[in-house]
Structure formats: structure tokens, C-alpha cells
Protein backbone atom coordinates (compact mmCIF):
# COMPACT_ATOMS: atom_id res chain seq x y z
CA UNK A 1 118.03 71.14 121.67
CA UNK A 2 119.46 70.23 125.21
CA UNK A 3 120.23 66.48 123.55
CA UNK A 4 121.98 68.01 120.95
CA UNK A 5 123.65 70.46 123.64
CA UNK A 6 124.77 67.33 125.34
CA UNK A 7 125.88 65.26 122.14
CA UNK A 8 128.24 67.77 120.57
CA UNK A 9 130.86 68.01 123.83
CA UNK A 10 130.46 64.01 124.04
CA UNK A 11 131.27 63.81 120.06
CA UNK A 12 134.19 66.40 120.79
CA UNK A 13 135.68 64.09 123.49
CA UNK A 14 135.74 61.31 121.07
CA UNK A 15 137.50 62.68 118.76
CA UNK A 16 140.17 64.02 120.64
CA UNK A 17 140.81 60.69 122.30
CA UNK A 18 140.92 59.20 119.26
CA UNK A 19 143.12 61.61 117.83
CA UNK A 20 145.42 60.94 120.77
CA UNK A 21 145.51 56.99 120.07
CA UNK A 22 146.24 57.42 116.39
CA UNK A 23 149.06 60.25 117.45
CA UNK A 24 150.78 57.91 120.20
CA UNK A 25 150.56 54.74 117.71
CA UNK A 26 151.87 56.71 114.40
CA UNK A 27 154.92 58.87 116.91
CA UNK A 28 155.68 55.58 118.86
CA UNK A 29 156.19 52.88 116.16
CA UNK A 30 157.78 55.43 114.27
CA UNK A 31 160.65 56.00 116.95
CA UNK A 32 160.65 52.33 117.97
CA UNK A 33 162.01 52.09 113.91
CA UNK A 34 164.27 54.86 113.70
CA UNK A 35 165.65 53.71 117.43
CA UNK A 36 165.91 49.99 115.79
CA UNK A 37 164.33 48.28 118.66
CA UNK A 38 163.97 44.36 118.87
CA UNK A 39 159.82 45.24 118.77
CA UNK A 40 158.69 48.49 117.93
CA UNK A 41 155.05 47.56 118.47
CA UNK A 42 155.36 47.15 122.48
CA UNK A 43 155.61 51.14 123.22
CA UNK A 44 152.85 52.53 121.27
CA UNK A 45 150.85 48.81 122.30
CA UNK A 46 150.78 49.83 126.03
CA UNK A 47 150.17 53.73 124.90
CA UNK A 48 147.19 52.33 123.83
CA UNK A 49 145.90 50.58 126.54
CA UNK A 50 147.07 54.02 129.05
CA UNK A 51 144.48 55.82 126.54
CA UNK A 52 141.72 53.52 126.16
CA UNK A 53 141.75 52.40 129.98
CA UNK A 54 141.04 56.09 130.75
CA UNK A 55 140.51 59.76 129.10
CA UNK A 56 142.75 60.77 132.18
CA UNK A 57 146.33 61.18 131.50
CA UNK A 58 148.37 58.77 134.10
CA UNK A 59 149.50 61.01 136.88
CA UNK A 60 153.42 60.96 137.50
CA UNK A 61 152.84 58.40 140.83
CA UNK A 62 150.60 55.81 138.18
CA UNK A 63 153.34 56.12 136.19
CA UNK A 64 156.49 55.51 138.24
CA UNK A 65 154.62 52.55 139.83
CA UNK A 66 153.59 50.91 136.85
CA UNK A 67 157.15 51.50 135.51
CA UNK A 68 158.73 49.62 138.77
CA UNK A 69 155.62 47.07 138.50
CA UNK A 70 156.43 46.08 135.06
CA UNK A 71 160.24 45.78 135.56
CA UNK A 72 159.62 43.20 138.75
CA UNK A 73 157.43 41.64 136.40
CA UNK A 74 159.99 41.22 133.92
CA UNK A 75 162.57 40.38 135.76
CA UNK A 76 160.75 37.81 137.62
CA UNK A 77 159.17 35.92 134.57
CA UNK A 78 163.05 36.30 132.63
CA UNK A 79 164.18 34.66 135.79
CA UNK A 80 161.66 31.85 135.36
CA UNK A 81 161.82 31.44 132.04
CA UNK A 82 165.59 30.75 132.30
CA UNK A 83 165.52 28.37 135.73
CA UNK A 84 162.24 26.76 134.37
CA UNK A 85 162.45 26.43 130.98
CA UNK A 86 163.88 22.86 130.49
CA UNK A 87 161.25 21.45 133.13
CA UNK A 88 157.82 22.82 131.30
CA UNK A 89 156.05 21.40 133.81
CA UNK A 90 156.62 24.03 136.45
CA UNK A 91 156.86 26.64 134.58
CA UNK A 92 153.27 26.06 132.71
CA UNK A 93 152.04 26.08 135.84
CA UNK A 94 153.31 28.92 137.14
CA UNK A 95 152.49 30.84 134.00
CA UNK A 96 148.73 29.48 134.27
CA UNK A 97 148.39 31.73 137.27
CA UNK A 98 149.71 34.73 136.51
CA UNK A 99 147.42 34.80 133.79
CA UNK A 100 144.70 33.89 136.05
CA UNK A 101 145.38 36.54 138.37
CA UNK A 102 145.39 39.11 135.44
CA UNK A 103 141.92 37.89 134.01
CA UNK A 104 140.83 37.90 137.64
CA UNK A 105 141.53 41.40 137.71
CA UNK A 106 140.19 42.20 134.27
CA UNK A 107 136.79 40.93 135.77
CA UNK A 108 136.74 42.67 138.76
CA UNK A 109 137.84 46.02 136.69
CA UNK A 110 141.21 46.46 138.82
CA UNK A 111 144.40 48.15 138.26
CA UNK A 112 143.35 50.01 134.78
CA UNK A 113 145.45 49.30 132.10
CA UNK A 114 147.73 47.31 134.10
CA UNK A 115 146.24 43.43 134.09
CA UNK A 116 146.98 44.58 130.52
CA UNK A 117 149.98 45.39 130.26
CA UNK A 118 151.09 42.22 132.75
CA UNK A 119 149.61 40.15 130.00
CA UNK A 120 151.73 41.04 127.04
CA UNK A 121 154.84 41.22 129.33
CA UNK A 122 153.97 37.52 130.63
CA UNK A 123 153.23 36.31 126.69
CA UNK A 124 156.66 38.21 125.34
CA UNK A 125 158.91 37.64 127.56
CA UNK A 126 158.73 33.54 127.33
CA UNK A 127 158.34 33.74 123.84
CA UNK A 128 161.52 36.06 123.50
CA UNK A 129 163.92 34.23 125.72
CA UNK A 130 163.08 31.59 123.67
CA UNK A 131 163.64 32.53 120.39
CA UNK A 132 166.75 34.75 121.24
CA UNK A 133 168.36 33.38 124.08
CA UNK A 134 171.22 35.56 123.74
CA UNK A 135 169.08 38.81 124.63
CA UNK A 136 169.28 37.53 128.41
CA UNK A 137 169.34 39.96 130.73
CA UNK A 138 168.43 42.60 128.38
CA UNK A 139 164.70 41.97 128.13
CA UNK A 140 163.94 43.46 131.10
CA UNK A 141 165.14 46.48 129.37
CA UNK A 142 163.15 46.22 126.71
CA UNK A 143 160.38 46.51 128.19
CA UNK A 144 161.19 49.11 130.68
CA UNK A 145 161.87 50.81 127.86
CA UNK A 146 158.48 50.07 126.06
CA UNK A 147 156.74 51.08 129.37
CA UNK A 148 159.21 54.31 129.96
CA UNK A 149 158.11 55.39 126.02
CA UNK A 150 154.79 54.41 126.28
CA UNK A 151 153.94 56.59 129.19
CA UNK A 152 155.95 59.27 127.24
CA UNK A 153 153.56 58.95 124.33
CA UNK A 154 150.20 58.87 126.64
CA UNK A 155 151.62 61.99 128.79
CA UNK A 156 152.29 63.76 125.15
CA UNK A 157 149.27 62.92 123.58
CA UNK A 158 147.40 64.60 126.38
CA UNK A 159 149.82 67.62 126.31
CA UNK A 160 149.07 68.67 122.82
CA UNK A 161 145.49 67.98 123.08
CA UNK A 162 144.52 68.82 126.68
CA UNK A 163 141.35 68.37 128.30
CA UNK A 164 138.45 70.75 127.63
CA UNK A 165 136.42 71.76 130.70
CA UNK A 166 134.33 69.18 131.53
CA UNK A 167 136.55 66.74 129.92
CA UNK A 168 137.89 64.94 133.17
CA UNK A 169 134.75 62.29 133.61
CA UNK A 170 135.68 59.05 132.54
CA UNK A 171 133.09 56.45 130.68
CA UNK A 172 130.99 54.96 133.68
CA UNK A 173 132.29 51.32 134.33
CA UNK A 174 129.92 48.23 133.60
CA UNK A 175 129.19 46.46 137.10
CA UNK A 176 131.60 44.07 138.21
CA UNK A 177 130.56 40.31 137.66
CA UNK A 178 129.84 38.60 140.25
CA UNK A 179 133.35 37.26 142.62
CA UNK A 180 132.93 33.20 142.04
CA UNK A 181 131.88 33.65 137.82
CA UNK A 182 134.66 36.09 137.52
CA UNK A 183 136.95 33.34 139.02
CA UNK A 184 135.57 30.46 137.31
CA UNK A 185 135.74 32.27 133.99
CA UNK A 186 139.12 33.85 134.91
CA UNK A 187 140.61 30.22 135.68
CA UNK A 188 139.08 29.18 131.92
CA UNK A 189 140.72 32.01 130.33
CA UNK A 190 143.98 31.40 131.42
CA UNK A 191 144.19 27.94 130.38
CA UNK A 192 142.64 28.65 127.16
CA UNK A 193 145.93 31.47 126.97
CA UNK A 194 148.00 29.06 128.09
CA UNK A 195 147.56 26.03 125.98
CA UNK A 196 148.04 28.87 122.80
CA UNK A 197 151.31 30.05 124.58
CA UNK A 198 152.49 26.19 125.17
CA UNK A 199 152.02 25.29 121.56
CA UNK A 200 153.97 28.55 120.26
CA UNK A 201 156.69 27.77 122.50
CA UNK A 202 156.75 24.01 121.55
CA UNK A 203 156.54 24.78 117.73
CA UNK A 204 159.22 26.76 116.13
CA UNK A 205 156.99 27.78 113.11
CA UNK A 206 155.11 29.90 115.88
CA UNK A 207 157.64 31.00 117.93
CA UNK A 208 157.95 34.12 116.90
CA UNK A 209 154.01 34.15 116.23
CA UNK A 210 153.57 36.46 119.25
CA UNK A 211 150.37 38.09 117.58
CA UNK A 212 148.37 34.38 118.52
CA UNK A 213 148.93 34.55 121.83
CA UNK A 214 148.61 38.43 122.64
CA UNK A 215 145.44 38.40 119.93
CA UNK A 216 143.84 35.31 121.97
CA UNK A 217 144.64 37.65 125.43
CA UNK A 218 142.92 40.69 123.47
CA UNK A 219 139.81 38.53 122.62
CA UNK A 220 139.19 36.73 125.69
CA UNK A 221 139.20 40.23 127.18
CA UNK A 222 136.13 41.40 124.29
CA UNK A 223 134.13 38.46 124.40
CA UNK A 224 131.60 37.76 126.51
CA UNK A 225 128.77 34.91 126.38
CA UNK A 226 126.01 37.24 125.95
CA UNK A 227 126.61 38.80 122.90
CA UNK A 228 124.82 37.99 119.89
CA UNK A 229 125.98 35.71 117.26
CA UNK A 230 126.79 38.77 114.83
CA UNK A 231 128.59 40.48 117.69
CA UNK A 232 130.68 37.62 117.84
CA UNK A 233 131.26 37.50 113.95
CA UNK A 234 132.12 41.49 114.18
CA UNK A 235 134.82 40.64 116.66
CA UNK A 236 136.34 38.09 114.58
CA UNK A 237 135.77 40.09 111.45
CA UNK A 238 137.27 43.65 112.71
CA UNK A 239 140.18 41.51 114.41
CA UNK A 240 140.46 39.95 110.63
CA UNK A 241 140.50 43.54 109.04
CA UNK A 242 143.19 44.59 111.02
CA UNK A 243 145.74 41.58 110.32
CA UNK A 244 144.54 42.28 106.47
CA UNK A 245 145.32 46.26 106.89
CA UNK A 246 148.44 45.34 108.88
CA UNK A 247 149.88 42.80 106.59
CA UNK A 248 149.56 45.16 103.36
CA UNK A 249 150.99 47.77 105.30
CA UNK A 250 154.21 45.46 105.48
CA UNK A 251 154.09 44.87 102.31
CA UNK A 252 153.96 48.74 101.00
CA UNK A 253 156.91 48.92 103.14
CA UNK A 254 159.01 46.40 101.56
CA UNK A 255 158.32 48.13 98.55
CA UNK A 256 159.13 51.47 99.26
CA UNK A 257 160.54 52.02 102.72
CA UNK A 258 160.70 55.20 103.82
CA UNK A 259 160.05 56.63 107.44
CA UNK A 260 156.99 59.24 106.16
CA UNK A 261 155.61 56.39 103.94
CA UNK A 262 154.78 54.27 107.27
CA UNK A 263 154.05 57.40 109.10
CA UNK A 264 151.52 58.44 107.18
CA UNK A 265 149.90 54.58 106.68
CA UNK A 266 150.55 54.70 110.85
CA UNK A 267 148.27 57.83 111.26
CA UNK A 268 145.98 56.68 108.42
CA UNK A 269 145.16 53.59 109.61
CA UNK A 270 144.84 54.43 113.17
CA UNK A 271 142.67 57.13 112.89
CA UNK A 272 140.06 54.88 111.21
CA UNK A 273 140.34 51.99 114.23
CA UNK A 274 140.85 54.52 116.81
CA UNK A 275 137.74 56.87 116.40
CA UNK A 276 135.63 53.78 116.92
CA UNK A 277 137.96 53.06 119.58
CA UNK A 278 137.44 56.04 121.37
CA UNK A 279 133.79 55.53 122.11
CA UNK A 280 134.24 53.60 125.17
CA UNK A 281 131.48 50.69 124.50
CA UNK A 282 131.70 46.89 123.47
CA UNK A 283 132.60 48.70 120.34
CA UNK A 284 135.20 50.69 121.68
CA UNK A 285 136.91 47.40 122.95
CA UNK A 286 136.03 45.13 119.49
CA UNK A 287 137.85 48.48 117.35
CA UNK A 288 140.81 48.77 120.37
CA UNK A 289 141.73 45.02 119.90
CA UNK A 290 141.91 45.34 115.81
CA UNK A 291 144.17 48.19 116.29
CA UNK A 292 146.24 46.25 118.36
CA UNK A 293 146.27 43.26 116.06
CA UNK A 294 147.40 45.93 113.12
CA UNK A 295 149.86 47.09 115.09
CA UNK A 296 151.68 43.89 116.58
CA UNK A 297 151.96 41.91 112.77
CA UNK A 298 153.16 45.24 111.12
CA UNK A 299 155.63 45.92 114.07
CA UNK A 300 156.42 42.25 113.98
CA UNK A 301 157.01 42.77 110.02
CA UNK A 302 159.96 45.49 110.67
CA UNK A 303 161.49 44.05 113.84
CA UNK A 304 164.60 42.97 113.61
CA UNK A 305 164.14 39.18 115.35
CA UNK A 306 164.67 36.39 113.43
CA UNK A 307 161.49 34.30 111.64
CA UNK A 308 162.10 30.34 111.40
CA UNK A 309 159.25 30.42 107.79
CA UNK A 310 158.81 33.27 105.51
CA UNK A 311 156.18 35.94 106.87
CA UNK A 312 153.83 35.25 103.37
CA UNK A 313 150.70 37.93 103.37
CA UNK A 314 148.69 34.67 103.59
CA UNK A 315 150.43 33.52 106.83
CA UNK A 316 149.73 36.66 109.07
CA UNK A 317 146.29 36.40 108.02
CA UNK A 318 146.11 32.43 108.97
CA UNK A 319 147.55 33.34 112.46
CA UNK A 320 144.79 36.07 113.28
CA UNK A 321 141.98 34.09 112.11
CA UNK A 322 143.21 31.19 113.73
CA UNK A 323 143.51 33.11 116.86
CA UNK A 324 140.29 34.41 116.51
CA UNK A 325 138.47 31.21 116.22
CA UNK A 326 140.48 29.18 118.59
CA UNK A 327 139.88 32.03 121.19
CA UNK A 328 136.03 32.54 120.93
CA UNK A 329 135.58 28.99 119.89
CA UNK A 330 136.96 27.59 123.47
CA UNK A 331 135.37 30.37 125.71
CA UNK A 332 131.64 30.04 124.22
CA UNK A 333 132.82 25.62 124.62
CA UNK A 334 134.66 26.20 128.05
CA UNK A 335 133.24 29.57 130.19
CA UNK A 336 130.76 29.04 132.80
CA UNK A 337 127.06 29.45 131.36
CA UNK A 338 126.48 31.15 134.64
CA UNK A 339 127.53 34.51 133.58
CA UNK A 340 125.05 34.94 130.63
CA UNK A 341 122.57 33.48 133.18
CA UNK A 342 123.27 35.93 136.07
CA UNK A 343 123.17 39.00 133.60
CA UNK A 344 119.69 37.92 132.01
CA UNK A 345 118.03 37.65 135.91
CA UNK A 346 119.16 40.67 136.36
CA UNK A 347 117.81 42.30 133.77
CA UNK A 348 114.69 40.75 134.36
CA UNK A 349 114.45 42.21 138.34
């Protein structure tokens, strides 16, 4: 009776989170179409990370400093990008550890949603300022803008469904890993990223293939050495489903589009990634990452950038599953083994 008692508020607080994904995703990429922005995907992508990083709504201070965070951040890698970009060399480099010092963060379970967010910014922006070098300046305020909305969506989602009494806790957070593994692994991660990022820049059938990149970033975040081989297969599999679901969502659009038509695939679709989402778990994060993979190759379907090959149904889909393999394929060969080692003694004391 008192588990039941305890299972029905828990259920409840599920449900409204996930109902507050799927709302920010369907309202977001919505307006990023009807606005006609370069990639309607980023707004309701960092909406979702603001919602599944916490069940708190970001207060106004979170958000004004993640806004000015992300706009340095921008700048700063636009500035590179354009110095740096004939002499690879440096530039790799420097890329190589701001990705490091994002997974770093990841592993020590700093700065919320933000190691993130500083992610997709540092995979876009190279990738855009290369394929449109004429946008300059102007990144910067795309994603400002992407930020600005997303925070809109997260603070609006929360609005119309507030939190019930009792509502505030957040998910208890797994125990950091220990300092040197999260480095080592950290320092593998980002070269694993970066090697995908070099080879999208360096081929212009990829380079506007920014759902390789951003899905290897998503995955390298999920994985972990200890999971079983059919955890493993899930993530690959649920990452699969949603380039599938995302990819014939393009495709009904070319068809027949019309704003309701994708808003009601949009809230469809998101509603049966995000109430798996919601829960918080391994899970939670395996579900997050497909919705994310959905949502960057349909938003990459409608955006208005230019594609060097056609975007064929069977080309998405060869993207994600490359990205899939290539990402869990080169952790479980490259990570330290120490990790899975540490977590197993522990368990044992």
C-alpha cells in the first residue's frame, strides 16, 4: 500500500516531464520553421538537455549565464575557425581540448546541461563556417538565438505544467568516477569526437552531416564499459529507431507540408521517446539521445543550408548507424579498462 503510495507521485512526475520534453520539442521546431532559421533543431535540442539535466526549471541567473557562456563560446570558436582554419593543425588541436574539457566535466557531473550544450556549439559552429562561409559573423547569433529560445521553451514548459508539491527533488546523481579514469577516458573521448569532426570537415559529402558528429558526442556520453552486450545493442538500436522515425518524418513532409502535419508527427513522436526519457536512468539517457538523433536529421531535412549529395532515406540512416558503431566501437577498443574495473571492486566492498 505505502509502495504503491510512493509509486503513483513518482509515475506522475514522469509524465509531466515527459510531457514537457515532447511540448518544448513539438513548439520549438515548429517556430524555428515558421521563423525560417538556418537549423531549427538547435532550440528545442538544448530545451532538451535544460529538461532532462534537471526537473527544476533554470532560474533567471542559470539562464542569463548560460546565455553569455554560450555566446563567448561562439564567438571564440567562430573566431578560430576563421584565423585557424587553413592551418588544421592548430586548430585540431585546439578543438581536441575543448572537447576534453567538456567530457571532463560530463564525468565529474559539472555544470548541468552545459558541457552539453558547449558540445554541439563546438561541433556546429566549425562545421557551419565551413559549409557557409558567408554566414560569418552571424553564427554567433544563431546560436544565441537557439540558447535565448531554448530557455524560453524550458521556462514555458514548466509554466504550463508546474511542479506539484513535492515535485522539486531531482533524480539522485550516480557517484562521480574516480578524477584520473574520468581524465583518461575524457582525453579518449575527445579524440574519438575529434577524428569524426576532422573527417566531416575534410569530406564535403559529410559536411553538412552534423548528426555524425553530435550523435557520436550523444553516445560517448550513454556508453559506458560496464554495460552488457544487449545494453550496448539497445543503444545502437533506439539511436537507429530514431534516424528511421526521423527520416520518414521528412519524407511525410515533402509530401504534404503543412505546419500542423509536422506538429502533430513533432508531438507524436516525442511523446513516445520522451516518456522513456523522463525516467532519469541509463534508460532515460539511451531514449534522450534517440530523441535527439530524430530531431537533428528531421530539422536537418527542413533547414534551409545547402547539401553537396541528395539526403536519400537510405543515407540518413547510413550516417546514424555509422555513428553508432564508430562511436561504441572505438570507446569499448580505446577507454581505459580501469573504469569497469573500479566499479566491479566496488561493488564487491
Amino acid at each position: 500500500m505505502s509502495i504503491d503510495g510512493q509509486a503513483a507521485p513518482q509515475l506522475l512526475r514522469i509524465k509531466r516531464q515527459g510531457l514537457r520534453v515532447a511540448l518544448a520539442v513539438t513548439v520549438g521546431l515548429c517556430t524555428g520553421l515558421v521563423q525560417g532559421d538556418i537549423l531549427p533543431f538547435l532550440a528545442p535540442l538544448f530545451a532538451i538537455q535544460f529538461l532532462l539535466t534537471s526537473r527544476r526549471a533554470p532560474t533567471s541567473s542559470q539562464g542569463l549565464i548560460t546565455l553569455l557562456v554560450s555566446m563567448l563560446t561562439g564567438a571564440l570558436l567562430v573566431c578560430m575557425t576563421g584565423v585557424l582554419g587553413e592551418r588544421p593543425w592548430i586548430l585540431l588541436p585546439l578543438l581536441w581540448l575543448f572537447y576534453f574539457a567538456c567530457f571532463t566535466a560530463q564525468g565529474r557531473q559539472l555544470g548541468g546541461a552545459g558541457p552539453t550544450l558547449m558540445l554541439v556549439i563546438a561541433i556546429v559552429v566549425p562545421m557551419l563556417d565551413t559549409v557557409q562561409r558567408d554566414l560569418g559573423e552571424s553564427i554567433v547569433l544563431v546560436l544565441v538565438k537557439a540558447v535565448s529560445l531554448g530557455l524560453l521553451l524550458t521556462w514555458g514548459a514548466h509554466a504550463l505544467m508546474p511542479d506539484l508539491a513535492g515535485e522539486q527533488a531531482d533524480q539522485p546523481l550516480a557517484q562521480p568516477q574516480e578524477l584520473t579514469l574520468v581524465i583518461r577516458q575524457a582525453m579518449t573521448s575527445a579524440a574519438i569526437l575529434l577524428a569524426m569532426v576532422a573527417l566531416c570537415l575534410s569530406d564535403p559529402r559529410l559536411a553538412t552531416a552534423m548528426v555524425v558528429p553530435i550523435t557520436v558526442a550523444s553516445l560517448l556520453s550513454q556508453f559506458s564499459l560496464d554495460m552488457s552486450s544487449r545494453s550496448a545493442l539497445g543503444l545502437v538500436v533506439v539511436n537507429l529507431l530514431g534516424g528511421v522515425v526521423g527520416s520518414l518524418a521528412f519524407t511525410l513532409f515533402e509530401l504534404r507540408p503543412s505546419l500542423w502535419l509536422v506538429a502533430l508527427v513533432l508531438l507524436l513522436v516525442s511523446l513516445l521517446f520522451a516518456g522513456k526519457a523522463a525516467l532519469g536512468n541509463t534508460a532515460g539517457k539511451v531514449f534522450g539521445g534517440g530523441l535527439m538523433t530524430f530531431l537533428i536529421l528531421f530539422g536537418l531535412g527542413v533547414s534551409p543550408l545547402p547539401t553537396e549529395t541528395p539526403q536519400l532515406f537510405s543515407t540518413r540512416i547510413a550516417y546514424v548507424l555509422f555513428a553508432a558503431v564508430y562511436a561504441i566501437g572505438m570507446a569499448a577498443l580505446l577507454w581505459p579498462r580501469g573504469r569497469a574495473r573500479a566499479r566491479r571492486a566496488g561493488v564487491e566492498r
